[in-house]
N, C-alpha and C. Protein backbone atom coordinates (compact mmCIF):
# COMPACT_ATOMS: atom_id res chain seq x y z
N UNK A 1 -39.20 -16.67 35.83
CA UNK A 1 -40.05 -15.53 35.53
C UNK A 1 -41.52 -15.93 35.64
N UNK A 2 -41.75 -16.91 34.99
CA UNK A 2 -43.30 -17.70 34.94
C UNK A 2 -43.55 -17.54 36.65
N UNK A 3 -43.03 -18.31 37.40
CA UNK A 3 -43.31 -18.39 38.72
C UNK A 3 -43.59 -17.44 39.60
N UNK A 4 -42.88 -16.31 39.52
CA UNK A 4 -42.76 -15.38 39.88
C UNK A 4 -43.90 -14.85 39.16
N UNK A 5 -44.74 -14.67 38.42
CA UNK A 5 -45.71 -13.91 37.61
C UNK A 5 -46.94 -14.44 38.41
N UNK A 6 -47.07 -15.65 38.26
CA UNK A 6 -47.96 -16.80 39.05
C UNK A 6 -47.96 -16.66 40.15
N UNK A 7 -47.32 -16.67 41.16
CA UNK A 7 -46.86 -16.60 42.75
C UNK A 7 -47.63 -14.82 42.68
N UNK A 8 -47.54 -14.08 42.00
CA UNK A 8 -47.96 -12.43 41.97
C UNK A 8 -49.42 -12.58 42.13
N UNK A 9 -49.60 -13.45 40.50
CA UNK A 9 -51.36 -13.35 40.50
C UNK A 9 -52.20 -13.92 40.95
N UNK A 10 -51.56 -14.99 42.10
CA UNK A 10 -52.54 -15.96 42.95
C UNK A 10 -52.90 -14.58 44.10
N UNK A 11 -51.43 -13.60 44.25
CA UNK A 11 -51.62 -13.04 45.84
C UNK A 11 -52.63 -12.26 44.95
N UNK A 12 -52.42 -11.57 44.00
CA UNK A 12 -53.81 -10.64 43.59
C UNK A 12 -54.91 -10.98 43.57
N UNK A 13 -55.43 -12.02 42.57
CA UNK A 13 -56.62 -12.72 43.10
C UNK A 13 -57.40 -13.24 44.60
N UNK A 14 -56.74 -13.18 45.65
CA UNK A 14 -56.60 -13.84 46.85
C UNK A 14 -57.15 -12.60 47.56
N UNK A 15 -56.38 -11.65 46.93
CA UNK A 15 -56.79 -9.86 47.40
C UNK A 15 -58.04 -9.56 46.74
N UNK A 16 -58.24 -9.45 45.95
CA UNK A 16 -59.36 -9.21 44.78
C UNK A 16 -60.87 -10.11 45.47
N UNK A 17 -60.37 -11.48 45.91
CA UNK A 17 -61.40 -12.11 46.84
C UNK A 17 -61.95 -11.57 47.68
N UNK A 18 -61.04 -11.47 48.88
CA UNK A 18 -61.14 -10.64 50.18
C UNK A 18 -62.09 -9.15 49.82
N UNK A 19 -61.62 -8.71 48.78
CA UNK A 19 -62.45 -6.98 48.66
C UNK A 19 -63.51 -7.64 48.14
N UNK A 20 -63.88 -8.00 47.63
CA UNK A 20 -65.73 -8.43 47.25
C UNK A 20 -66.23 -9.06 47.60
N UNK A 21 -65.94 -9.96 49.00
CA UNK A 21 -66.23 -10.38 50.18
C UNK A 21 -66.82 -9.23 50.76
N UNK A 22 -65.79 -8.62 51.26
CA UNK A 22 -66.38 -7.52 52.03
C UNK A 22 -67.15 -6.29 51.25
N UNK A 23 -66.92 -6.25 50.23
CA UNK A 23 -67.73 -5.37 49.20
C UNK A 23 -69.18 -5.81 49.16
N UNK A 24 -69.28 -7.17 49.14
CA UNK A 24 -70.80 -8.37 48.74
C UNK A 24 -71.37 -8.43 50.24
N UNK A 25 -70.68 -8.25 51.42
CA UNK A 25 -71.12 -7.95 52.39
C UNK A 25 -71.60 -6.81 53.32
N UNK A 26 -70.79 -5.60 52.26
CA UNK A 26 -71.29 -4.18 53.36
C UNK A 26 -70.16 -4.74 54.65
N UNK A 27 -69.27 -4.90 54.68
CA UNK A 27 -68.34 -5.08 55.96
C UNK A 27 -67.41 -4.03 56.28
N UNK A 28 -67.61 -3.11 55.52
CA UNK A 28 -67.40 -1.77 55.88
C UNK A 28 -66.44 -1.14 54.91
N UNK A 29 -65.50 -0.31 55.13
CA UNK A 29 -64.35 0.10 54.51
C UNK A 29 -63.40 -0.73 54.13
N UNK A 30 -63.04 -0.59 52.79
CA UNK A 30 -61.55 -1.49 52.31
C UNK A 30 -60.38 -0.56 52.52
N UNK A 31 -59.29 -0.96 52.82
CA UNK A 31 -58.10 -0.04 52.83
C UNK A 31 -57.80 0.21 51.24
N UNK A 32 -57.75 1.32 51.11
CA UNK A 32 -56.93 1.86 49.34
C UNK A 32 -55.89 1.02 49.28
N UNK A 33 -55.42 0.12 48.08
CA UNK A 33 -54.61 0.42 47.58
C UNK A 33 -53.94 -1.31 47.84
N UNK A 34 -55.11 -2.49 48.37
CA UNK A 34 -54.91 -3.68 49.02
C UNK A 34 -54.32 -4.56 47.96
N UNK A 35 -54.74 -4.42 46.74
CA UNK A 35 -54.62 -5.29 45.34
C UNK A 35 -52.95 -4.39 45.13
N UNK A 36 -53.11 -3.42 45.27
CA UNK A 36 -51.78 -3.07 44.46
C UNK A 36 -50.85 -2.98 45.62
N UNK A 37 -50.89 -3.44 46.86
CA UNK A 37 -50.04 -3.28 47.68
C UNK A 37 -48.99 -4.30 47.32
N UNK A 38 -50.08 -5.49 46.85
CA UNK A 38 -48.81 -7.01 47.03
C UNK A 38 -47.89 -6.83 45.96
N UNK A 39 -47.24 -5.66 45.33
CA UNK A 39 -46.31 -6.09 44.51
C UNK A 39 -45.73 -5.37 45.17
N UNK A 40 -45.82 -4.06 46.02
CA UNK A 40 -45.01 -3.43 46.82
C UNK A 40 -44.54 -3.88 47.64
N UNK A 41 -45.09 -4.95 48.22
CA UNK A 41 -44.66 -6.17 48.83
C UNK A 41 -43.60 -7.55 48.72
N UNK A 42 -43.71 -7.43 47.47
CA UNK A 42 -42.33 -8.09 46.28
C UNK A 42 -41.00 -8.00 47.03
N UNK A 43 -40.15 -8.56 46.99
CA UNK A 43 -38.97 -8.07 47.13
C UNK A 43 -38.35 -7.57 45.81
N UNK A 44 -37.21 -6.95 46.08
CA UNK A 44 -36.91 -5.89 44.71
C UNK A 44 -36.47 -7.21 43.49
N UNK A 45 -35.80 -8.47 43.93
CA UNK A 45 -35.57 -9.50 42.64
C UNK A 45 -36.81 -10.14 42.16
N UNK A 46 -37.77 -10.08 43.04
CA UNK A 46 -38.66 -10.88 42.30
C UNK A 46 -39.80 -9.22 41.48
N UNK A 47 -39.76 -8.43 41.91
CA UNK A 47 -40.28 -7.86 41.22
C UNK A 47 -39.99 -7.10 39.79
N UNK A 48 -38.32 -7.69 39.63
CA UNK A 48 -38.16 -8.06 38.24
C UNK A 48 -38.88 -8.51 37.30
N UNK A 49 -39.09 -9.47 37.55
CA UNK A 49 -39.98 -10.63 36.73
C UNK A 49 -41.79 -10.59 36.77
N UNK A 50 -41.89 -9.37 37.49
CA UNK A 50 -43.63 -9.42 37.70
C UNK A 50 -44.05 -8.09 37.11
N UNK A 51 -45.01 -8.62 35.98
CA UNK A 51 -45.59 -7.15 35.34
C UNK A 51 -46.87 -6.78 36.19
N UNK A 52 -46.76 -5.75 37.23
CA UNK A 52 -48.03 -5.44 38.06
C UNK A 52 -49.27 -4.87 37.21
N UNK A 53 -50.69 -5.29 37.93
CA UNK A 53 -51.59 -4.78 37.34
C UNK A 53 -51.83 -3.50 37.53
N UNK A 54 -51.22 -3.11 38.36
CA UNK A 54 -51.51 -1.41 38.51
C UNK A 54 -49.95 -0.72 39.13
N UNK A 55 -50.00 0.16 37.56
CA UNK A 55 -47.77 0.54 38.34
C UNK A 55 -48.08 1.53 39.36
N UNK A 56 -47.16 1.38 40.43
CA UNK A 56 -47.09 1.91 41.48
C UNK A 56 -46.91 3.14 41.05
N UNK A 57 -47.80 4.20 42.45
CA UNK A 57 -47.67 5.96 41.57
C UNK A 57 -46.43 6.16 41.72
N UNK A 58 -45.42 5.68 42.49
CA UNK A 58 -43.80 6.47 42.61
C UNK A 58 -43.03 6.45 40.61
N UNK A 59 -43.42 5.24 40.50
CA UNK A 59 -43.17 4.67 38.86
C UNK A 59 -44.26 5.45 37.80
N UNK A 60 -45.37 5.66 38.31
CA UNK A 60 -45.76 6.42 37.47
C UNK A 60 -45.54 7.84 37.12
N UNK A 61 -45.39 8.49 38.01
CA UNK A 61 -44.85 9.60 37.95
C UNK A 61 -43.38 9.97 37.72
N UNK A 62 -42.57 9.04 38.35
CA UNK A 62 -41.54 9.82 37.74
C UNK A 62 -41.29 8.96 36.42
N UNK A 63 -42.25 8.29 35.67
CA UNK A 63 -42.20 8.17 33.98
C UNK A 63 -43.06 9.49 33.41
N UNK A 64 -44.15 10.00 34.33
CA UNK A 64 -44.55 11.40 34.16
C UNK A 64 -43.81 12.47 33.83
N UNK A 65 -42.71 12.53 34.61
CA UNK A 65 -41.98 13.85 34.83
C UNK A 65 -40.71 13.37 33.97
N UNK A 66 -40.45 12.02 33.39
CA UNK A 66 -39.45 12.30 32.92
C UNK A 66 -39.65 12.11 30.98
N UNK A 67 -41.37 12.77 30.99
CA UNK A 67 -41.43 13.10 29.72
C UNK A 67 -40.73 14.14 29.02
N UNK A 68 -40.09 14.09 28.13
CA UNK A 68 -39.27 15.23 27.60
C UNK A 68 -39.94 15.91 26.21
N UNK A 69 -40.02 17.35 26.51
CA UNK A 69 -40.87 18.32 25.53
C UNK A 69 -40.04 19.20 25.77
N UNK A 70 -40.85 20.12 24.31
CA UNK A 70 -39.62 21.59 23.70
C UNK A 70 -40.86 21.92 24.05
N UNK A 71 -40.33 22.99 25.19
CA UNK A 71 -41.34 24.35 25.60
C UNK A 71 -41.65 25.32 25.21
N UNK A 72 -41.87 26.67 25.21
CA UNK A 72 -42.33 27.51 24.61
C UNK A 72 -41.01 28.76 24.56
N UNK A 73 -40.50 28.97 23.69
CA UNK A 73 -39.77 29.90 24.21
C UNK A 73 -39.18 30.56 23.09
N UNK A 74 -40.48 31.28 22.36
CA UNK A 74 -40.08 32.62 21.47
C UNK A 74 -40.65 33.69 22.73
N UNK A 75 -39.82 33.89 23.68
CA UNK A 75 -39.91 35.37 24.39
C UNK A 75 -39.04 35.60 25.25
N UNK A 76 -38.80 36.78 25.67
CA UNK A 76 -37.29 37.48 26.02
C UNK A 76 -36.73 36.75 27.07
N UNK A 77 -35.66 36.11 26.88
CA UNK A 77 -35.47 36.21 28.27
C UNK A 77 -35.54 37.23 29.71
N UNK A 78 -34.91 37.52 29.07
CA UNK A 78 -34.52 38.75 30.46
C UNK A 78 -35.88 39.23 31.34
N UNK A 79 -36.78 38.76 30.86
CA UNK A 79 -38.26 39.25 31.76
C UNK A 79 -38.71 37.68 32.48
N UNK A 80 -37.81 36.43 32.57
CA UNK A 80 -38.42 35.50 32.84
C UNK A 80 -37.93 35.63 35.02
N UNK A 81 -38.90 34.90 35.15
CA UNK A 81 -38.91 35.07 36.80
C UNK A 81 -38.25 33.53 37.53
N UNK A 82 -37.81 33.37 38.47
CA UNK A 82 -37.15 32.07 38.65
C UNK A 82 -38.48 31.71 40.05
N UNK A 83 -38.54 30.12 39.64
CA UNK A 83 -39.53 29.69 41.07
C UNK A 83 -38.40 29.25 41.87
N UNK A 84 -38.73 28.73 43.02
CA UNK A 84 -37.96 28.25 44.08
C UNK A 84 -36.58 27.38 43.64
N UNK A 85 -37.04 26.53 42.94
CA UNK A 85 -36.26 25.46 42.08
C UNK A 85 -35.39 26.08 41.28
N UNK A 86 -36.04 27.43 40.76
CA UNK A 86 -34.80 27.99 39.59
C UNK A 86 -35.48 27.71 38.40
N UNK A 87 -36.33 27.04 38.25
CA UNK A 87 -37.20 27.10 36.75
C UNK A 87 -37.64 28.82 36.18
N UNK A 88 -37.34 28.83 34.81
CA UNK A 88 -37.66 30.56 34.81
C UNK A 88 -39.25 30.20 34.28
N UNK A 89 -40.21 31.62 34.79
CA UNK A 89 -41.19 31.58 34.48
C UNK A 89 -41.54 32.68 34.10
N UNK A 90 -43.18 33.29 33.68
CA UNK A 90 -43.33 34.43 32.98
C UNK A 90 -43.92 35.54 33.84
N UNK A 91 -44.34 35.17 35.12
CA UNK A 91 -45.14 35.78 36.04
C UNK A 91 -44.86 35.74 36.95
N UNK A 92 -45.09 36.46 37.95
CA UNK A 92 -45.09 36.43 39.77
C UNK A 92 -46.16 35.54 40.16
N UNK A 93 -47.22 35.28 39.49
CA UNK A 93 -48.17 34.36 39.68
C UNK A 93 -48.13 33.15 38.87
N UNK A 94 -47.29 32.57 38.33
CA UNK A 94 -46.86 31.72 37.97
C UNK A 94 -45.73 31.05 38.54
N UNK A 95 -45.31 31.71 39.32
CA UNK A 95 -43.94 31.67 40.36
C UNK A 95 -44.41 31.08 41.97
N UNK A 96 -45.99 31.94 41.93
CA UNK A 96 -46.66 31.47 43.62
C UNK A 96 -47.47 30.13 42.95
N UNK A 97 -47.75 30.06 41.63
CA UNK A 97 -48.28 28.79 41.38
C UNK A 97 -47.32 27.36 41.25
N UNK A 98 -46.07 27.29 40.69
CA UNK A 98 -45.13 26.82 40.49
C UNK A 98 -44.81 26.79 41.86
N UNK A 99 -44.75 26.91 42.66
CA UNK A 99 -44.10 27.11 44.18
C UNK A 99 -44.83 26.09 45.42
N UNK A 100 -46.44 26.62 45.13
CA UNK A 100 -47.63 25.59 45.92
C UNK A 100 -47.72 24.49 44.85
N UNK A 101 -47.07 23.81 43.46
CA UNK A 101 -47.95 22.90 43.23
C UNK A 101 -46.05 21.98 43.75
N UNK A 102 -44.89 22.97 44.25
CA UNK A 102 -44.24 21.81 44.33
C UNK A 102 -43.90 21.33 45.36
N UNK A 103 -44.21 22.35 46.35
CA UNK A 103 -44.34 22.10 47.85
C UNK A 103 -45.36 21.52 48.38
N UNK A 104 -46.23 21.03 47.34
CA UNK A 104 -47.46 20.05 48.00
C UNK A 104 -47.37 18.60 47.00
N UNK A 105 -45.91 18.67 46.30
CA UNK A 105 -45.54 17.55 45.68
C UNK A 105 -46.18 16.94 44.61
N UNK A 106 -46.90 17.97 43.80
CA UNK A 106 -47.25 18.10 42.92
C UNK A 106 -47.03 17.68 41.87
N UNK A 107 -46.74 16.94 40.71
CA UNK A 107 -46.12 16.62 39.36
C UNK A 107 -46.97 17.85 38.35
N UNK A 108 -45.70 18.51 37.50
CA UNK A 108 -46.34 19.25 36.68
C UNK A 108 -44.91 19.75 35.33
N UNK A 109 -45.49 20.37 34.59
CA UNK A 109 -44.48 20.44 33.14
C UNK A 109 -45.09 21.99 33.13
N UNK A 110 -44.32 23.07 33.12
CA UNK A 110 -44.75 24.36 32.44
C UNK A 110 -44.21 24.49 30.81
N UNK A 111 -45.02 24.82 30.79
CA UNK A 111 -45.68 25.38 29.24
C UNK A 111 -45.26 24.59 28.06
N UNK A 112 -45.98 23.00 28.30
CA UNK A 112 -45.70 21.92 27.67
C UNK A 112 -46.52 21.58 26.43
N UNK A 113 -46.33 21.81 25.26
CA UNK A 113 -47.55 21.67 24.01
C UNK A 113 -48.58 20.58 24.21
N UNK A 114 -49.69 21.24 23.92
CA UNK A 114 -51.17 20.51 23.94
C UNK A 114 -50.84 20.81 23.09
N UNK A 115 -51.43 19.44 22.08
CA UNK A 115 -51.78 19.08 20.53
C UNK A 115 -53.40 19.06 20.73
N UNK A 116 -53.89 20.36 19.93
CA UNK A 116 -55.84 19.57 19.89
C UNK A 116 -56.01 18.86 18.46
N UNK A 117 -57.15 18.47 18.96
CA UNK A 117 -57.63 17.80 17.71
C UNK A 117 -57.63 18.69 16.40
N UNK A 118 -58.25 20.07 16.47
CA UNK A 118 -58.01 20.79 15.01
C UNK A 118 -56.58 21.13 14.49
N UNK A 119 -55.83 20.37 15.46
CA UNK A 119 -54.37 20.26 14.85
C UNK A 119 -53.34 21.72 15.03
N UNK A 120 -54.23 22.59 16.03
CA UNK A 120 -53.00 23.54 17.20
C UNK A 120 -52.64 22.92 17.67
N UNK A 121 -51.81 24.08 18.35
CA UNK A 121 -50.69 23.76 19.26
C UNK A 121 -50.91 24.59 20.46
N UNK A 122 -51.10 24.64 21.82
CA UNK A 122 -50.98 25.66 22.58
C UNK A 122 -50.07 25.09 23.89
N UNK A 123 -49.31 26.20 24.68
CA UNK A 123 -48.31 26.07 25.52
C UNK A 123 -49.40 26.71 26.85
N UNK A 124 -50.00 25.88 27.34
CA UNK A 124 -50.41 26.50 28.74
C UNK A 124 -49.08 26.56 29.62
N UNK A 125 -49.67 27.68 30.48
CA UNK A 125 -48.95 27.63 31.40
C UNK A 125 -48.59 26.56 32.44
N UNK A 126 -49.25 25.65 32.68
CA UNK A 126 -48.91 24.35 33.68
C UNK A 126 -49.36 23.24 32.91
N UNK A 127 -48.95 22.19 32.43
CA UNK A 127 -49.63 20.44 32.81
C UNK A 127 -49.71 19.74 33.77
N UNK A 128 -50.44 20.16 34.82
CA UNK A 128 -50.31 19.35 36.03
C UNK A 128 -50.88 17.98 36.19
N UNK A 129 -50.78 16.97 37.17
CA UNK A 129 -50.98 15.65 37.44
C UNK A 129 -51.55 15.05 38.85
N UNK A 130 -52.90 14.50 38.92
CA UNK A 130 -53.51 14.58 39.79
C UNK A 130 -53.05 13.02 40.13
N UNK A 131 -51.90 12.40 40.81
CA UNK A 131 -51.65 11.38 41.20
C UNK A 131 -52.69 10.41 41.54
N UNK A 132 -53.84 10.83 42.36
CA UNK A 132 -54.82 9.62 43.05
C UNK A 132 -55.37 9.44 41.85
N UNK A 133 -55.69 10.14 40.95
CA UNK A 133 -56.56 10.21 39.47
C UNK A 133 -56.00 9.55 38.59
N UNK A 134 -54.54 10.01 38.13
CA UNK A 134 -53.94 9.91 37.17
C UNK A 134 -54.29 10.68 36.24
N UNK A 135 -54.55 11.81 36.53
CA UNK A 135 -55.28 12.64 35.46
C UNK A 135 -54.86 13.98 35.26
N UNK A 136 -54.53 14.17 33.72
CA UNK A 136 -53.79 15.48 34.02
C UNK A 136 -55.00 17.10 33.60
N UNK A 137 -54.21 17.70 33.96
CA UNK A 137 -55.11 19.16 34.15
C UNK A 137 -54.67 20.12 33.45
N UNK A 138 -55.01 21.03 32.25
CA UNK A 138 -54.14 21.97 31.74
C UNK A 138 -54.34 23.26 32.68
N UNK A 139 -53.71 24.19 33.16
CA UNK A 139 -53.53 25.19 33.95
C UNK A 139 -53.65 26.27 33.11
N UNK A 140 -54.31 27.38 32.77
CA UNK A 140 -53.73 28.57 32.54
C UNK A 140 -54.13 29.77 33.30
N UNK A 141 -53.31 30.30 33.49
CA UNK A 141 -53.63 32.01 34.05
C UNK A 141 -53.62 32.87 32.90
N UNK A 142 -54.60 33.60 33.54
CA UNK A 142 -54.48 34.65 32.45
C UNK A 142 -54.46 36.05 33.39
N UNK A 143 -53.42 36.46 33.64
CA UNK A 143 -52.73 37.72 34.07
C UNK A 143 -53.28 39.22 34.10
N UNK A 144 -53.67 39.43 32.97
CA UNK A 144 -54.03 40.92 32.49
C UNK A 144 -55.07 41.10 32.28
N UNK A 145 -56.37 40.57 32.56
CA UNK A 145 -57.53 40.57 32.00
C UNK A 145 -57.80 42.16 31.85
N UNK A 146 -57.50 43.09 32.40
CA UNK A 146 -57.91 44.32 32.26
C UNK A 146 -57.42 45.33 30.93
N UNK A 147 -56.59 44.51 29.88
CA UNK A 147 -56.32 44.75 28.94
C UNK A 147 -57.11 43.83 27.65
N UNK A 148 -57.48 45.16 27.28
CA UNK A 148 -59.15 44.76 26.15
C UNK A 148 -58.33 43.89 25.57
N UNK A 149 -57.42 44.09 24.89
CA UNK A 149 -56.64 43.04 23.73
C UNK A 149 -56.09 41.59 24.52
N UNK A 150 -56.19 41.61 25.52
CA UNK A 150 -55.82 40.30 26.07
C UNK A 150 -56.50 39.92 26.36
N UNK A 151 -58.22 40.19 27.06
CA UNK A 151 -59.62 39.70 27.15
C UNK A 151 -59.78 39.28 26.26
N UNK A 152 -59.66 39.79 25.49
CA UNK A 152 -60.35 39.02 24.23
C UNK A 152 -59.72 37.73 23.30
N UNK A 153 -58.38 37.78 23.13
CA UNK A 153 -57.59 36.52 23.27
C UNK A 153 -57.90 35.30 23.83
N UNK A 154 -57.68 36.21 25.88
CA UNK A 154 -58.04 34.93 26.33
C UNK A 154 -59.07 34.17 26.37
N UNK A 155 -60.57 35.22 26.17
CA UNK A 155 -61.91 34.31 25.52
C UNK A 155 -61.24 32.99 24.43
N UNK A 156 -61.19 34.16 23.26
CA UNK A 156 -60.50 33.10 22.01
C UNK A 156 -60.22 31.61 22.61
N UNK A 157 -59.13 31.77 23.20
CA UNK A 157 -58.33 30.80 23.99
C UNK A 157 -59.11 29.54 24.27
N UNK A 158 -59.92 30.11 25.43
CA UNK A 158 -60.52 29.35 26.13
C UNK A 158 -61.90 28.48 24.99
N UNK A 159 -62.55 30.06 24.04
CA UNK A 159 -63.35 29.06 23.61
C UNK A 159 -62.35 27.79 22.94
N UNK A 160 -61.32 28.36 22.13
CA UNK A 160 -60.52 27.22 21.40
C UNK A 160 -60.87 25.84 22.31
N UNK A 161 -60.12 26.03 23.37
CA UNK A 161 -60.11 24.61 24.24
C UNK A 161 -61.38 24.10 24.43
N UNK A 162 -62.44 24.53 24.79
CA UNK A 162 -63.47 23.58 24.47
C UNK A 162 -63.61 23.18 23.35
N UNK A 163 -63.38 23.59 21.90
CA UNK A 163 -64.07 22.99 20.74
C UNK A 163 -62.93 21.89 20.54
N UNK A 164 -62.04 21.96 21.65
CA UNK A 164 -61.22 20.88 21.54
C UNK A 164 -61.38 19.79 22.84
N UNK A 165 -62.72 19.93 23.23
CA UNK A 165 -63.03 18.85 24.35
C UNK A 165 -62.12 19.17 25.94
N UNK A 166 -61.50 20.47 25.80
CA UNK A 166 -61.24 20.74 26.85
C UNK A 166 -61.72 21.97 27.45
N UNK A 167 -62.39 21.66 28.93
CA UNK A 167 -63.51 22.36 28.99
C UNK A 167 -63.05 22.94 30.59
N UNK A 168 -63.31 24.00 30.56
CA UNK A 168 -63.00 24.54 32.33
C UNK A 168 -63.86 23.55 32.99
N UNK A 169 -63.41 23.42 34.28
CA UNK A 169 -64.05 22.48 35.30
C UNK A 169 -63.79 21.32 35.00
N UNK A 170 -63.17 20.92 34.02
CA UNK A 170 -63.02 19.50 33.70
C UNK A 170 -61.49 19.17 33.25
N UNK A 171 -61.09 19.42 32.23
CA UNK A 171 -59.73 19.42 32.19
C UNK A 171 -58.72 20.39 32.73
N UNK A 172 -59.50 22.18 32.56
CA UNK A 172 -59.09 23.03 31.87
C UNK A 172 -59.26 23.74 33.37
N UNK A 173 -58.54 23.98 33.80
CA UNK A 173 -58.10 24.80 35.22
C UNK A 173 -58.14 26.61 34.54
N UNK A 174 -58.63 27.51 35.31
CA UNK A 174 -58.31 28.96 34.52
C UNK A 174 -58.36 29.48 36.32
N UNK A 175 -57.24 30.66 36.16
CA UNK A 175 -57.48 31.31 36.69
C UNK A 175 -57.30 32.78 35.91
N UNK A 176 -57.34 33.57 36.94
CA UNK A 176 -57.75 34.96 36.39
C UNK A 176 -56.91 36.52 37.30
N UNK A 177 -56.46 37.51 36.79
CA UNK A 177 -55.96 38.43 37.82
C UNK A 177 -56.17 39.61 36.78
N UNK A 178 -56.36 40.97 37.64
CA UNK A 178 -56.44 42.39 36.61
C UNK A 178 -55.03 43.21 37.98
N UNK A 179 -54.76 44.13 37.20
CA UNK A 179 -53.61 45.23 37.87
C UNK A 179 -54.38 45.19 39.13
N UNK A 180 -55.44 45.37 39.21
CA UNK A 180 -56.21 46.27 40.11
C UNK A 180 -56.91 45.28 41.35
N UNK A 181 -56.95 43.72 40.97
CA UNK A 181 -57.80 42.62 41.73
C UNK A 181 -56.35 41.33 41.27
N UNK A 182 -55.24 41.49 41.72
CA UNK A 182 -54.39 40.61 42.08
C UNK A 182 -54.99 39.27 42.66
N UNK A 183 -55.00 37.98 41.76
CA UNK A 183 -55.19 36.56 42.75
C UNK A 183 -55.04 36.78 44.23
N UNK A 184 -56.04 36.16 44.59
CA UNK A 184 -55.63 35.70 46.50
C UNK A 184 -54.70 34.18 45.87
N UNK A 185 -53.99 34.30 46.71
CA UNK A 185 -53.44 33.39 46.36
C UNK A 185 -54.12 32.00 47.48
N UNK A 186 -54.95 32.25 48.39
CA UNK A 186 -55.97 30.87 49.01
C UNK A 186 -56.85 30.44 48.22
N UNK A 187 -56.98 31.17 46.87
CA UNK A 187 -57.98 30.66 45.71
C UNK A 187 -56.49 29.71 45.09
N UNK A 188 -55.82 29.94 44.63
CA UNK A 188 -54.78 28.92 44.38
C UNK A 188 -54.81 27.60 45.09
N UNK A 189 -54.64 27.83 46.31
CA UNK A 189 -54.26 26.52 47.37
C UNK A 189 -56.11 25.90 47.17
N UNK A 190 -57.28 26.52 46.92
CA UNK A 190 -58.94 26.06 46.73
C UNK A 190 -58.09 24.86 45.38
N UNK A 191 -57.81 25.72 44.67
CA UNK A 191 -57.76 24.58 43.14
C UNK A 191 -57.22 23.74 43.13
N UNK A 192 -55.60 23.88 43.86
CA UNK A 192 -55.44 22.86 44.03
C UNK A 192 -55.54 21.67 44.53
N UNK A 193 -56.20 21.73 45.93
CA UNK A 193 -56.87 20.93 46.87
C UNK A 193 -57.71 20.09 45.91
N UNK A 194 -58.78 21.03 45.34
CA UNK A 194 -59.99 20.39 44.21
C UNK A 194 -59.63 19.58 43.03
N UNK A 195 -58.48 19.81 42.47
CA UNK A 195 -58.05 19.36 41.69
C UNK A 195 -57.09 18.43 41.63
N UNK A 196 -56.08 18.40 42.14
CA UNK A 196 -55.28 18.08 42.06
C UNK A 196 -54.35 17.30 43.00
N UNK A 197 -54.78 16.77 44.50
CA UNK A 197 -54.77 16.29 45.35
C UNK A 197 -55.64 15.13 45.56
């Protein structure tokens, strides 16, 4: 095991050289991903025994996705909508969102509890996962804006999440639709590109 750990962190260091060589030189572009390649490089027995400095995203994510949470579900069934996969959801636009974040291979959890700091609880509609980042994004739509009593909620809402450090443009993804001004759904495929890719 020792050897194998050693034999890992000489090739990392060796890599780690090479990039600030050329980093200390202006020698142009480094390829992404040179330091964390050499364990991908491992064969599968020796990478038993080697704790990498950076886990590969295939390992990170699916330890992502195979977080297990109780979702939200004081509401009817019978009004829930199925995405491609068969996941039920609450919207038709939650269905074209659920649809582009999984056909662009997306990692995401619908309506997975955020704990804030003042000690709520809220079920956005998406937790999505920005792989190159590692960074996750809370999603919500808010559907009805053209209903006074749900404007005003979803303000609520939203201010909530900032006084909980989650802030649109930064963590806090929002989109928006009325009866009357339906999402484009190429503003969908904008966010996600921006975000989440």
């Amino acid at each position: 095991m020792d050897l194998a750990q050693k034999s890992y962190d000489q090739k990392v260091l060796k890599r780690a050289e090479k990039e600030w060589k050329a980093l200390s030189k202006y020698e142009g572009v480094i390829e992404d991903g040179m330091m964390e390649d050499v364990y991908e490089e491992e064969t599968p027995d020796r990478k038993k025994w080697i704790m990498p400095i950076w886990q590969p995203d295939k390992d990170y994510v699916q330890e992502w996705r195979n977080y297990s949470y109780q979702g939200l579900t004081a509401y009817d069934p019978s009004v829930r909508l199925r995405t491609e996969e068969g996941e039920a959801v609450r919207s038709k636009t939650e269905v074209i969102i659920a649809d582009r974040l999984k056909s662009l291979n997306i990692p995401y959890r619908y309506e997975c509890p955020v704990y804030l700091d003042d000690g709520g609880v809220f079920y956005p509609d998406f937790t999505a996962l920005c792989v190159r980042t590692r960074r996750e994004y809370v999603w919500e739509h808010f559907g009805m804006m053209d209903d006074p009593g749900y404007l005003e909620e979803a303000l609520k809402k939203i201010e909530r999440y900032e006084r909980n450090g989650i802030f649109p443009g930064d963590r806090l993804i929002t989109t928006f639709e009325t009866f009357r001004s339906p999402i484009d759904t190429r503003i969908i495929d904008l966010i996600i590109r921006k975000y989440l890719l």
